[in-house]
C-alpha atoms as a PDB file:
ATOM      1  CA  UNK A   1      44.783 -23.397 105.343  1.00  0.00           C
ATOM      2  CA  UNK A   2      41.263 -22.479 105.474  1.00  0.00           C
ATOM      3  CA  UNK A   3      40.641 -18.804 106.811  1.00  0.00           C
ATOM      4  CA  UNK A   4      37.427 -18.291 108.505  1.00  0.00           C
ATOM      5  CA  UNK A   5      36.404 -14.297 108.308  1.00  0.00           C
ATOM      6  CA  UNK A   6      34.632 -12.241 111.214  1.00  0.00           C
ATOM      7  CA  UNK A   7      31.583  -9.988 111.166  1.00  0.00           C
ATOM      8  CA  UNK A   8      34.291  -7.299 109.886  1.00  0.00           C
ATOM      9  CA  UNK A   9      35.982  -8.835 107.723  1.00  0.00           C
ATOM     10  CA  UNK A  10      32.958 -10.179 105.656  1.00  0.00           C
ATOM     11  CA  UNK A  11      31.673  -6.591 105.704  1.00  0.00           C
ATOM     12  CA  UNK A  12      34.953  -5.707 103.558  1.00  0.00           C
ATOM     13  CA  UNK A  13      34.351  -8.537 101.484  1.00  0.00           C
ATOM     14  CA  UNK A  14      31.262  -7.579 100.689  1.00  0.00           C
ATOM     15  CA  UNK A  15      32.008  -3.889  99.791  1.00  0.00           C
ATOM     16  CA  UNK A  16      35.118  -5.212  97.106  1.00  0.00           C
ATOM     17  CA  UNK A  17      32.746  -7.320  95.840  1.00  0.00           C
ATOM     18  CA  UNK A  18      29.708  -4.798  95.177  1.00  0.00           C
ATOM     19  CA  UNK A  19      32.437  -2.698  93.355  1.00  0.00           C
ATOM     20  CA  UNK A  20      32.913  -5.636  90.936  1.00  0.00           C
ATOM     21  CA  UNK A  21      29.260  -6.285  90.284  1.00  0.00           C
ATOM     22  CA  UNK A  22      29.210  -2.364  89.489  1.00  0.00           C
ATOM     23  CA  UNK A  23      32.315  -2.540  87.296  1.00  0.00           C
ATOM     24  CA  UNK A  24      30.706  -5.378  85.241  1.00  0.00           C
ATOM     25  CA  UNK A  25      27.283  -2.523  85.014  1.00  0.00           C
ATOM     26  CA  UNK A  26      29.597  -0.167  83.234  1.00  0.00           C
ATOM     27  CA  UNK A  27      31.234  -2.196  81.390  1.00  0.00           C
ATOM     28  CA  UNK A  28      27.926  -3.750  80.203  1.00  0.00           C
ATOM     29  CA  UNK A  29      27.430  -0.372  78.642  1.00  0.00           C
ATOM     30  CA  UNK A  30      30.075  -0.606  76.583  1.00  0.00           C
ATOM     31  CA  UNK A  31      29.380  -4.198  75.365  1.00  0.00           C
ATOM     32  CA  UNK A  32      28.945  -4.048  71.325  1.00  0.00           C
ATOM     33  CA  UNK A  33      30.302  -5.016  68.061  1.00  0.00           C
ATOM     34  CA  UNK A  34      33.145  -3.097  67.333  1.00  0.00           C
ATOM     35  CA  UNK A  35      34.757  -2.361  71.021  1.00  0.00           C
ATOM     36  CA  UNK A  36      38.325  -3.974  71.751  1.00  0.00           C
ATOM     37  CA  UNK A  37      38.797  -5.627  74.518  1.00  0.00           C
ATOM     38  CA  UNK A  38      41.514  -3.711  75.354  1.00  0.00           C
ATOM     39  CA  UNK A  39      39.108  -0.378  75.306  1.00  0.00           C
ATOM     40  CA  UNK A  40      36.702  -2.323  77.950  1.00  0.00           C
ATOM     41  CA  UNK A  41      39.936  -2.797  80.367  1.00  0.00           C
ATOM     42  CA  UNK A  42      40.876   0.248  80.267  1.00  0.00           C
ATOM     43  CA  UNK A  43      37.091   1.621  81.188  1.00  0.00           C
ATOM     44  CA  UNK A  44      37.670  -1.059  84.136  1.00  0.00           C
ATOM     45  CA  UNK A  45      40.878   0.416  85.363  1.00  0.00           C
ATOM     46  CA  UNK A  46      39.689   3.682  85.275  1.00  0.00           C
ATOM     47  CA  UNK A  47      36.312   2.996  87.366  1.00  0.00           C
ATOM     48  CA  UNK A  48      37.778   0.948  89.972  1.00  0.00           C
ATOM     49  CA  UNK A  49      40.316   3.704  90.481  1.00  0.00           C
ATOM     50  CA  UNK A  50      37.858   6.285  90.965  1.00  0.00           C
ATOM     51  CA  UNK A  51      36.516   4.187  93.222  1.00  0.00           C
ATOM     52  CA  UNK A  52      38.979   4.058  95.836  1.00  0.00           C
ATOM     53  CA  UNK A  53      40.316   0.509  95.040  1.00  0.00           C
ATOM     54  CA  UNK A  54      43.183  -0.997  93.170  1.00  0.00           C
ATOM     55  CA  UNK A  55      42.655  -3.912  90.037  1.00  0.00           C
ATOM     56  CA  UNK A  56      43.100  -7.143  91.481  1.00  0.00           C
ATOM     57  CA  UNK A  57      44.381  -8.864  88.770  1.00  0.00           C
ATOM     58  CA  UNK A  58      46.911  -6.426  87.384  1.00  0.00           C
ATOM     59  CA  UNK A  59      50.426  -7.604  87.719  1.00  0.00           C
ATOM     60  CA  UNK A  60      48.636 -10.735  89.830  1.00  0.00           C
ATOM     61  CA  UNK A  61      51.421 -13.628  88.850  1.00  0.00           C
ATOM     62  CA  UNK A  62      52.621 -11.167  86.290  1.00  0.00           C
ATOM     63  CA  UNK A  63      49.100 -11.219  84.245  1.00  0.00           C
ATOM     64  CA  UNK A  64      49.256  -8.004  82.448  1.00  0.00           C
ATOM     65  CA  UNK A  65      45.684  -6.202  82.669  1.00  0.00           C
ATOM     66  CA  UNK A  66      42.901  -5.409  84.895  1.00  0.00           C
ATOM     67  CA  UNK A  67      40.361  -8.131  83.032  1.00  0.00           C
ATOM     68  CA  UNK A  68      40.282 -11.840  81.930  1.00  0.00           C
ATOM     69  CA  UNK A  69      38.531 -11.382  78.531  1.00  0.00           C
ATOM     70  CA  UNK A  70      37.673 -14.547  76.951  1.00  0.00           C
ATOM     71  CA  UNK A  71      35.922 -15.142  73.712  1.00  0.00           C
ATOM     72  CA  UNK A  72      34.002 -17.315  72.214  1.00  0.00           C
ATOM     73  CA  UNK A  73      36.119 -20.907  72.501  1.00  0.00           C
ATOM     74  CA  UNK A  74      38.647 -18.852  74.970  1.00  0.00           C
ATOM     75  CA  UNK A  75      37.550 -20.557  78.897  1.00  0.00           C
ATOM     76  CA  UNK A  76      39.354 -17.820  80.803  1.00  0.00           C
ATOM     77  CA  UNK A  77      42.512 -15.657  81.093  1.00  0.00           C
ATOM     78  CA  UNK A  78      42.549 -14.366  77.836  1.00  0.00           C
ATOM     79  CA  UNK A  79      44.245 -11.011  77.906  1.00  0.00           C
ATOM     80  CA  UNK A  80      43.283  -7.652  76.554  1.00  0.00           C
ATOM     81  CA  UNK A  81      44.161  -6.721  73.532  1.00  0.00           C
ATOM     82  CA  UNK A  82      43.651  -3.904  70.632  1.00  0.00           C
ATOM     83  CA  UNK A  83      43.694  -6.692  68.226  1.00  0.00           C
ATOM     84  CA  UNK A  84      40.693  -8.430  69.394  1.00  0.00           C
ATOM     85  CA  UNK A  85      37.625  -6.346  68.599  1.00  0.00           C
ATOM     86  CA  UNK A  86      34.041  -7.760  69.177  1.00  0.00           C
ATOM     87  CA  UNK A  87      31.981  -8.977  66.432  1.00  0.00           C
ATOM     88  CA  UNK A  88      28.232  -9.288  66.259  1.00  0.00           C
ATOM     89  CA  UNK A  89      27.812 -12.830  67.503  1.00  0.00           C
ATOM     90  CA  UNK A  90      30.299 -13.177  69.949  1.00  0.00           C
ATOM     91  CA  UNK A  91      30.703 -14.173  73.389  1.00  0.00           C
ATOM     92  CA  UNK A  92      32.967 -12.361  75.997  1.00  0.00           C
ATOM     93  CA  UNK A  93      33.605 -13.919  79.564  1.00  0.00           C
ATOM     94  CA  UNK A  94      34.770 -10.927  81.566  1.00  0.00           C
ATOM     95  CA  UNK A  95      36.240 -12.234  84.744  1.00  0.00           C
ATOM     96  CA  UNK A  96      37.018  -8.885  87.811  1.00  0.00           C
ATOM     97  CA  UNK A  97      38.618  -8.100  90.563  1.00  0.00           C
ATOM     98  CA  UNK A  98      39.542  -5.802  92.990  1.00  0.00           C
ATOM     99  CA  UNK A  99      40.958  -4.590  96.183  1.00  0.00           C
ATOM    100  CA  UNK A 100      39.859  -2.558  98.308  1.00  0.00           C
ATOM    101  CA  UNK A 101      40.677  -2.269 102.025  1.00  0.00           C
ATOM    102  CA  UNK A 102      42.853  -5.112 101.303  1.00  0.00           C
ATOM    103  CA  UNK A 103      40.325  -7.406 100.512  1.00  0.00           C
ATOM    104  CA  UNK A 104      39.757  -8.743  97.508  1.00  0.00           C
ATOM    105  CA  UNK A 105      36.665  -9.057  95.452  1.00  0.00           C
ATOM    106  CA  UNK A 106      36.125 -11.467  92.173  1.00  0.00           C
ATOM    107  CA  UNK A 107      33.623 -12.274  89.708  1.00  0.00           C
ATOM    108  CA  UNK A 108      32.988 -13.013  86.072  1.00  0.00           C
ATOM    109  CA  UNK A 109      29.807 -13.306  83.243  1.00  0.00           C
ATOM    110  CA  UNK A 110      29.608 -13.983  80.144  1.00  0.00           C
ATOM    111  CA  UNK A 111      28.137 -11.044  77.973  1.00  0.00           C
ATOM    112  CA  UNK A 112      26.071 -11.839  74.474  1.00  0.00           C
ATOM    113  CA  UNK A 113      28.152  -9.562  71.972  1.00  0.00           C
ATOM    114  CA  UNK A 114      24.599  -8.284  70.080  1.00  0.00           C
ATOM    115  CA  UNK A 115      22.168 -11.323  68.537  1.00  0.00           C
ATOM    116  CA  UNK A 116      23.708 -14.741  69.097  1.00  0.00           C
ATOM    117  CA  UNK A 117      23.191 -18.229  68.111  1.00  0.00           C
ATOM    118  CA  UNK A 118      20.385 -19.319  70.312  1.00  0.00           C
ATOM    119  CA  UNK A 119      22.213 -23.137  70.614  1.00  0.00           C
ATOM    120  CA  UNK A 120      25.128 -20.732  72.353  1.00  0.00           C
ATOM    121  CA  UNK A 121      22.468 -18.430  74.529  1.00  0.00           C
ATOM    122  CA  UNK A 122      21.210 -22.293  75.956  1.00  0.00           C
ATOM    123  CA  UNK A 123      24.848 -22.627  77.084  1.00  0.00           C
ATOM    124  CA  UNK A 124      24.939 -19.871  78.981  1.00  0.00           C
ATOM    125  CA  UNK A 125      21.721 -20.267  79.992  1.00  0.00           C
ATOM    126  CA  UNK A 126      22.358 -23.647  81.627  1.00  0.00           C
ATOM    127  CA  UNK A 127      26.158 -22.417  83.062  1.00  0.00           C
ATOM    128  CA  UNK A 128      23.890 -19.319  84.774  1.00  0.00           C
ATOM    129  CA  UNK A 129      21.762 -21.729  86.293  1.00  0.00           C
ATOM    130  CA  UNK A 130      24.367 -24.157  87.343  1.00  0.00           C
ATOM    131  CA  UNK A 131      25.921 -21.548  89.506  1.00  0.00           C
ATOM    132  CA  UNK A 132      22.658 -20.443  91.184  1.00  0.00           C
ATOM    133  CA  UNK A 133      22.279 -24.085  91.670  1.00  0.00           C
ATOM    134  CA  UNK A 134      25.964 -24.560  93.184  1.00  0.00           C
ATOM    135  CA  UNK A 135      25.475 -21.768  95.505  1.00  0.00           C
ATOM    136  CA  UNK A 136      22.590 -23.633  96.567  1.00  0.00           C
ATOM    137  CA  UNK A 137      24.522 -26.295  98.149  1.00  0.00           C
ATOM    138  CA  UNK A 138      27.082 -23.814 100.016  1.00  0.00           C
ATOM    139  CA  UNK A 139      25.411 -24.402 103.581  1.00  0.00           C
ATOM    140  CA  UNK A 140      27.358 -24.974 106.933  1.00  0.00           C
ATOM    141  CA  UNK A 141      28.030 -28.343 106.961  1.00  0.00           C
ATOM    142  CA  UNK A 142      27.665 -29.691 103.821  1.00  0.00           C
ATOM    143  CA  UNK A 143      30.878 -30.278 102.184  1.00  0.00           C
ATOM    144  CA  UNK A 144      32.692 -28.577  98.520  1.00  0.00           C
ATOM    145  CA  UNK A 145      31.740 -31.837  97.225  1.00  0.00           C
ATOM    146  CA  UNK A 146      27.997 -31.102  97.133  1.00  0.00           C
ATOM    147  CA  UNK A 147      28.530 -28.098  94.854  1.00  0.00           C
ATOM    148  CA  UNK A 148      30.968 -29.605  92.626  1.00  0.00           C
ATOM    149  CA  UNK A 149      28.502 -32.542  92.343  1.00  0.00           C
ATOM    150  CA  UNK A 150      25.093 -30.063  91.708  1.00  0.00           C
ATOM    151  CA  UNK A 151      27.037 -27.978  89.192  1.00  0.00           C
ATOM    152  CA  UNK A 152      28.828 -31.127  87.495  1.00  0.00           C
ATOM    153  CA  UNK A 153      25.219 -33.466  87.522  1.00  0.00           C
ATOM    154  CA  UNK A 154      23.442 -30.396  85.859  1.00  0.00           C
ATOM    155  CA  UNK A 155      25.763 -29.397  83.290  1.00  0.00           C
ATOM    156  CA  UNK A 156      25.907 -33.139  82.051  1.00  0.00           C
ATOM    157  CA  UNK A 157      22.525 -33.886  81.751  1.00  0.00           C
ATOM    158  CA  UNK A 158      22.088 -30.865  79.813  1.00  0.00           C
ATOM    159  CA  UNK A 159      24.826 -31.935  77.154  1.00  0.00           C
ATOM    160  CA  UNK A 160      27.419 -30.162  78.185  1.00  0.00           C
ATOM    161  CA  UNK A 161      31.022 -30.615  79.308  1.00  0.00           C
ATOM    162  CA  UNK A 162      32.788 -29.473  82.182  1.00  0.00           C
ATOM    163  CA  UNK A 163      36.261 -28.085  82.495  1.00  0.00           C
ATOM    164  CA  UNK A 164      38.451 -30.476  84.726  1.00  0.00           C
ATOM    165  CA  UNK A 165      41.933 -28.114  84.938  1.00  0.00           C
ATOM    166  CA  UNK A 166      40.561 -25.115  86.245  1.00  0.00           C
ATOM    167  CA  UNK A 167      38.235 -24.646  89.747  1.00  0.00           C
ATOM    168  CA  UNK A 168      37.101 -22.143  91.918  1.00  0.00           C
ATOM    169  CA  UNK A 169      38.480 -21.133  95.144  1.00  0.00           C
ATOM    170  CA  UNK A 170      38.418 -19.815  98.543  1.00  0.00           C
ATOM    171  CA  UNK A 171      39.078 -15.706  98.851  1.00  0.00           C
ATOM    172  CA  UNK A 172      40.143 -13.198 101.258  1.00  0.00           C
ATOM    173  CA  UNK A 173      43.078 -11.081 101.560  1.00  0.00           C
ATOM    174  CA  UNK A 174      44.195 -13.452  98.707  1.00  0.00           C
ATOM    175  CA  UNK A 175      43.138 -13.757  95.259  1.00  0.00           C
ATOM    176  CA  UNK A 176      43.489 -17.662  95.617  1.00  0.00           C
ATOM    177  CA  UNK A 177      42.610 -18.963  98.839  1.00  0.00           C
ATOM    178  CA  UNK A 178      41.971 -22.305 100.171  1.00  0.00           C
ATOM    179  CA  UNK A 179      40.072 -24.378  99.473  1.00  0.00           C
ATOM    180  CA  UNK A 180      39.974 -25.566  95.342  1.00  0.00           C
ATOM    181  CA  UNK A 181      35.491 -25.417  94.301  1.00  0.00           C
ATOM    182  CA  UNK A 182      36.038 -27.612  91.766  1.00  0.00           C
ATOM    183  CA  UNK A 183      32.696 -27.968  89.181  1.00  0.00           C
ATOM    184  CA  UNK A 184      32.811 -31.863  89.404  1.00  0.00           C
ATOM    185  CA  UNK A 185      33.013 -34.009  92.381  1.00  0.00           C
ATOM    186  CA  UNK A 186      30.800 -36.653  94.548  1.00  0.00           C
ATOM    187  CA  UNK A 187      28.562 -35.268  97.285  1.00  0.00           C
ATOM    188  CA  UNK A 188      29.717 -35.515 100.765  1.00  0.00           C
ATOM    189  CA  UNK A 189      33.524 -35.269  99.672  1.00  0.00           C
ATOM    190  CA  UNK A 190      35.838 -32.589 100.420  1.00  0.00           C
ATOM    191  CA  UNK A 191      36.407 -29.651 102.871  1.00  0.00           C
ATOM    192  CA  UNK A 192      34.192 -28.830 105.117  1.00  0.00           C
ATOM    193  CA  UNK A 193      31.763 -25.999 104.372  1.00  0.00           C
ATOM    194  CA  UNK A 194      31.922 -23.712 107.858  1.00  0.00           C
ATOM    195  CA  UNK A 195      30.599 -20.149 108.761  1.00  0.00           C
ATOM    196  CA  UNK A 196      33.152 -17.490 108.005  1.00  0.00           C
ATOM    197  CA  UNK A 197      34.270 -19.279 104.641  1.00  0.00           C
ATOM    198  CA  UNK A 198      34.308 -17.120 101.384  1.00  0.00           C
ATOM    199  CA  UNK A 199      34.950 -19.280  98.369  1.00  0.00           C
ATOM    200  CA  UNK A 200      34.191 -18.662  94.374  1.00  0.00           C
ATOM    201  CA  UNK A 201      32.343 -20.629  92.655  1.00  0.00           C
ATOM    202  CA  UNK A 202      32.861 -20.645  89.240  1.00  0.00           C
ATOM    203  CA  UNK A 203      31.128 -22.890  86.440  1.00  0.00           C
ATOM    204  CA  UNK A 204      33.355 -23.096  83.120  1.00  0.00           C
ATOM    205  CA  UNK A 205      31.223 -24.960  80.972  1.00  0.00           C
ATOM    206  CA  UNK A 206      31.876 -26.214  76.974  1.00  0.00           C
ATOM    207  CA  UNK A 207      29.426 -26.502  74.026  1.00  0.00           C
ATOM    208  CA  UNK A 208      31.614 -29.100  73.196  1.00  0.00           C
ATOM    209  CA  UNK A 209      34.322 -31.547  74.992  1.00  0.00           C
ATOM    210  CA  UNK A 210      36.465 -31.032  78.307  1.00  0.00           C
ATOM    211  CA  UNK A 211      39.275 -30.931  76.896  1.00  0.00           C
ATOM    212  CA  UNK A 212      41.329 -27.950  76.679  1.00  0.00           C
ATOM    213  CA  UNK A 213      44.740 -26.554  75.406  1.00  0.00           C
ATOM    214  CA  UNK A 214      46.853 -23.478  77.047  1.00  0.00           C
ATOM    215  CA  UNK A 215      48.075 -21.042  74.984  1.00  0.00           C
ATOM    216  CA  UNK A 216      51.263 -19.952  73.827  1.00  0.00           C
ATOM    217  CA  UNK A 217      51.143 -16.522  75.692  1.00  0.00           C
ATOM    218  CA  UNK A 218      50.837 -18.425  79.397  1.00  0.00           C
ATOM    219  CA  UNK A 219      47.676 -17.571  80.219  1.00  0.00           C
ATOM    220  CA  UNK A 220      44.572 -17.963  77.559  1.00  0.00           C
ATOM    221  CA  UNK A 221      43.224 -20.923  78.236  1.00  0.00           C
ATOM    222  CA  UNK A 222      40.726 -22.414  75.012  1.00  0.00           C
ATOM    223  CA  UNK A 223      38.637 -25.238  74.430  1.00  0.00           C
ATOM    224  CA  UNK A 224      41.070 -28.093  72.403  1.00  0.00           C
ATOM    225  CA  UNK A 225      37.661 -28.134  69.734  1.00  0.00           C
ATOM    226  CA  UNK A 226      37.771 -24.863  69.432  1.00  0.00           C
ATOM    227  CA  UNK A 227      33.793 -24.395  70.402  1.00  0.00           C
ATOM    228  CA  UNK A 228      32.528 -22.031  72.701  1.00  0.00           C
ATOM    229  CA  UNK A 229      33.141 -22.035  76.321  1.00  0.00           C
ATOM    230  CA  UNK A 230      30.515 -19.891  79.090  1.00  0.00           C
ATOM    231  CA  UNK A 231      31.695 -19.021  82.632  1.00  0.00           C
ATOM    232  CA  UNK A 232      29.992 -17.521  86.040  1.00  0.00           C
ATOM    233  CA  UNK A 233      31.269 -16.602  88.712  1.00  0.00           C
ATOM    234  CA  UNK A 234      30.022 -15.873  92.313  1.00  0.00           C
ATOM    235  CA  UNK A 235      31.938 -14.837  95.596  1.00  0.00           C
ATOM    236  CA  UNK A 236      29.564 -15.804  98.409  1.00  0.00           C
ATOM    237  CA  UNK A 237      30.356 -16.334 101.843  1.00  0.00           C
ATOM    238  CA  UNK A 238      28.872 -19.021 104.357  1.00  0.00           C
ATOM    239  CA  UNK A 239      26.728 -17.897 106.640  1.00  0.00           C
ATOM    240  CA  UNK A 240      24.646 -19.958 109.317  1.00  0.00           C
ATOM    241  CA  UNK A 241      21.278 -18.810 107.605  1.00  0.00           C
ATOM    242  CA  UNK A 242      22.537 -20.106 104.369  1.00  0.00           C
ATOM    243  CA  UNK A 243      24.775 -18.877 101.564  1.00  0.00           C
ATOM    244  CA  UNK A 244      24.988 -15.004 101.340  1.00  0.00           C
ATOM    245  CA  UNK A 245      26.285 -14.125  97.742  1.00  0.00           C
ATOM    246  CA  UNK A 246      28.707 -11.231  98.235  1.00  0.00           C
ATOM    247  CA  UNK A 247      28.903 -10.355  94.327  1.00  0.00           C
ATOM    248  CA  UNK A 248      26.822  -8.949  92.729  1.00  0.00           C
ATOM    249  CA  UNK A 249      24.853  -9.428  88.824  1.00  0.00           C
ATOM    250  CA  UNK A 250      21.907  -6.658  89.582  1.00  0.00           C
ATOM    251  CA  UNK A 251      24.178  -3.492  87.949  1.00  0.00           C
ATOM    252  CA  UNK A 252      24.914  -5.521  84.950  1.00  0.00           C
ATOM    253  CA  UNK A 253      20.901  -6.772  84.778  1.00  0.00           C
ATOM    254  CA  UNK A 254      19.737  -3.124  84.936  1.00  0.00           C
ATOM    255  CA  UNK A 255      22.047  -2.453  81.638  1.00  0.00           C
ATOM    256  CA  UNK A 256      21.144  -5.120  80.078  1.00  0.00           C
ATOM    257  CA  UNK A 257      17.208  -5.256  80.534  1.00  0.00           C
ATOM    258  CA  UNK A 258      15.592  -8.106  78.511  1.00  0.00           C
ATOM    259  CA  UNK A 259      19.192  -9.044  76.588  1.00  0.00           C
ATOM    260  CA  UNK A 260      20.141 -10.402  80.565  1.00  0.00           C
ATOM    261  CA  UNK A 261      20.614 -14.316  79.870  1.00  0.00           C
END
């Protein structure tokens, strides 16, 4: 079942979300060769405690951390560790959430881990823009279809491959609403897009081929080639004047300055 939000309701939304977009800012600080992964959820925890809100994803189906920290060929879900520390080169998706009010707020970028290879900047270049370009097509009345086509058609004709077992989703009091925001489809298939709706879109997007393998630990998900994998991810909700993005990248952007992909 779809859940349609009021005036109040989106209001909520909107404030879990802004404290994602500023837990990605601090974490952005902390983004370098030589930090764990494990160090950077912890600095998560910590900041959306002191905020007033709870992590969304710790203990969520058992996952055991406060991030999804995936690097490099790793699509999403990998899990914090001391083991993995970040080398100069990398890539680190570092998906968020939280709750607060008990609503629930979710978003993820893709950090550069100091200089990297400018053939895997282009990726995330093109993923970026594919989301902007989804979100685009999240009007009343168009249909999921229309962003799983924009985001799909773009990706593609840029070289890329896109990630067929795992979509973005509606979001409310849940993590995982209805309905699935796939990042392939045909336009004018799928739900409805009405007013009220708050869905995530989410572009997972490979260097290399679709295919993908899931890891012994239940939840790291990699690419099967072992090439590197970029993901975005927006929570906007639809409004009658258009998609209103309820996330937020601008905290992360003012760390970042002219590194910001």
């Amino acid at each position: 079942m779809i859940y349609l939000k009021t005036e109040e309701e989106l209001e909520w939304m909107r404030l879990a979300n802004h404290l994602v977009g500023k837990t990605q800012g601090e974490l952005a600080k902390h983004i370098q060769p030589g930090v764990t992964t494990l160090q950077l959820d912890k600095i998560a925890e910590e900041f959306i405690r002191d905020n007033g809100a709870i992590p969304a994803f710790l203990g969520y189906n058992g996952f055991p951390n406060s991030l999804c920290t995936s690097v490099n060929e790793q699509v999403v879900h990998g899990i914090p560790s001391a083991k993995t520390v970040l080398q100069e080169g990398d890539i680190v998706s570092i998906d968020c959430g939280t709750i607060l009010n008990g609503f629930v707020g979710d978003s993820a970028y893709t950090f550069c881990v100091g200089e990297i290879d400018t053939k895997v900047k282009r990726l995330l270049k093109i993923t970026k823009e594919a989301l902007y370009l989804g979100i685009q097509q999240a009007i009343e009345g168009r249909r999921v279809g229309d962003i799983s086509f924009a985001v799909q058609t773009y990706c593609e004709s840029n070289g890329y491959s896109v990630v067929r077992e795992l979509v973005g989703h509606g979001i409310g009091r849940e993590m995982h609403e209805d309905p699935e925001v796939p990042n392939y489809g045909r336009r004018g298939q799928g739900p409805l897009l009405r007013s009220g709706m708050c869905i995530c879109i989410e572009p997972m997007i490979n260097i290399g081929g679709r295919s993908v393998v899931f890891e012994q630990d239940g939840w790291t998900v990699r690419t099967k080639d072992r090439k590197c994998s970029a993901h975005f991810e927006h929570c906007i909700a639809i409004r009658p004047e258009g998609p209103q993005i309820l996330s937020s990248f601008e905290f992360l952007d003012e760390v970042l300055g002219n590194n910001v992909i």
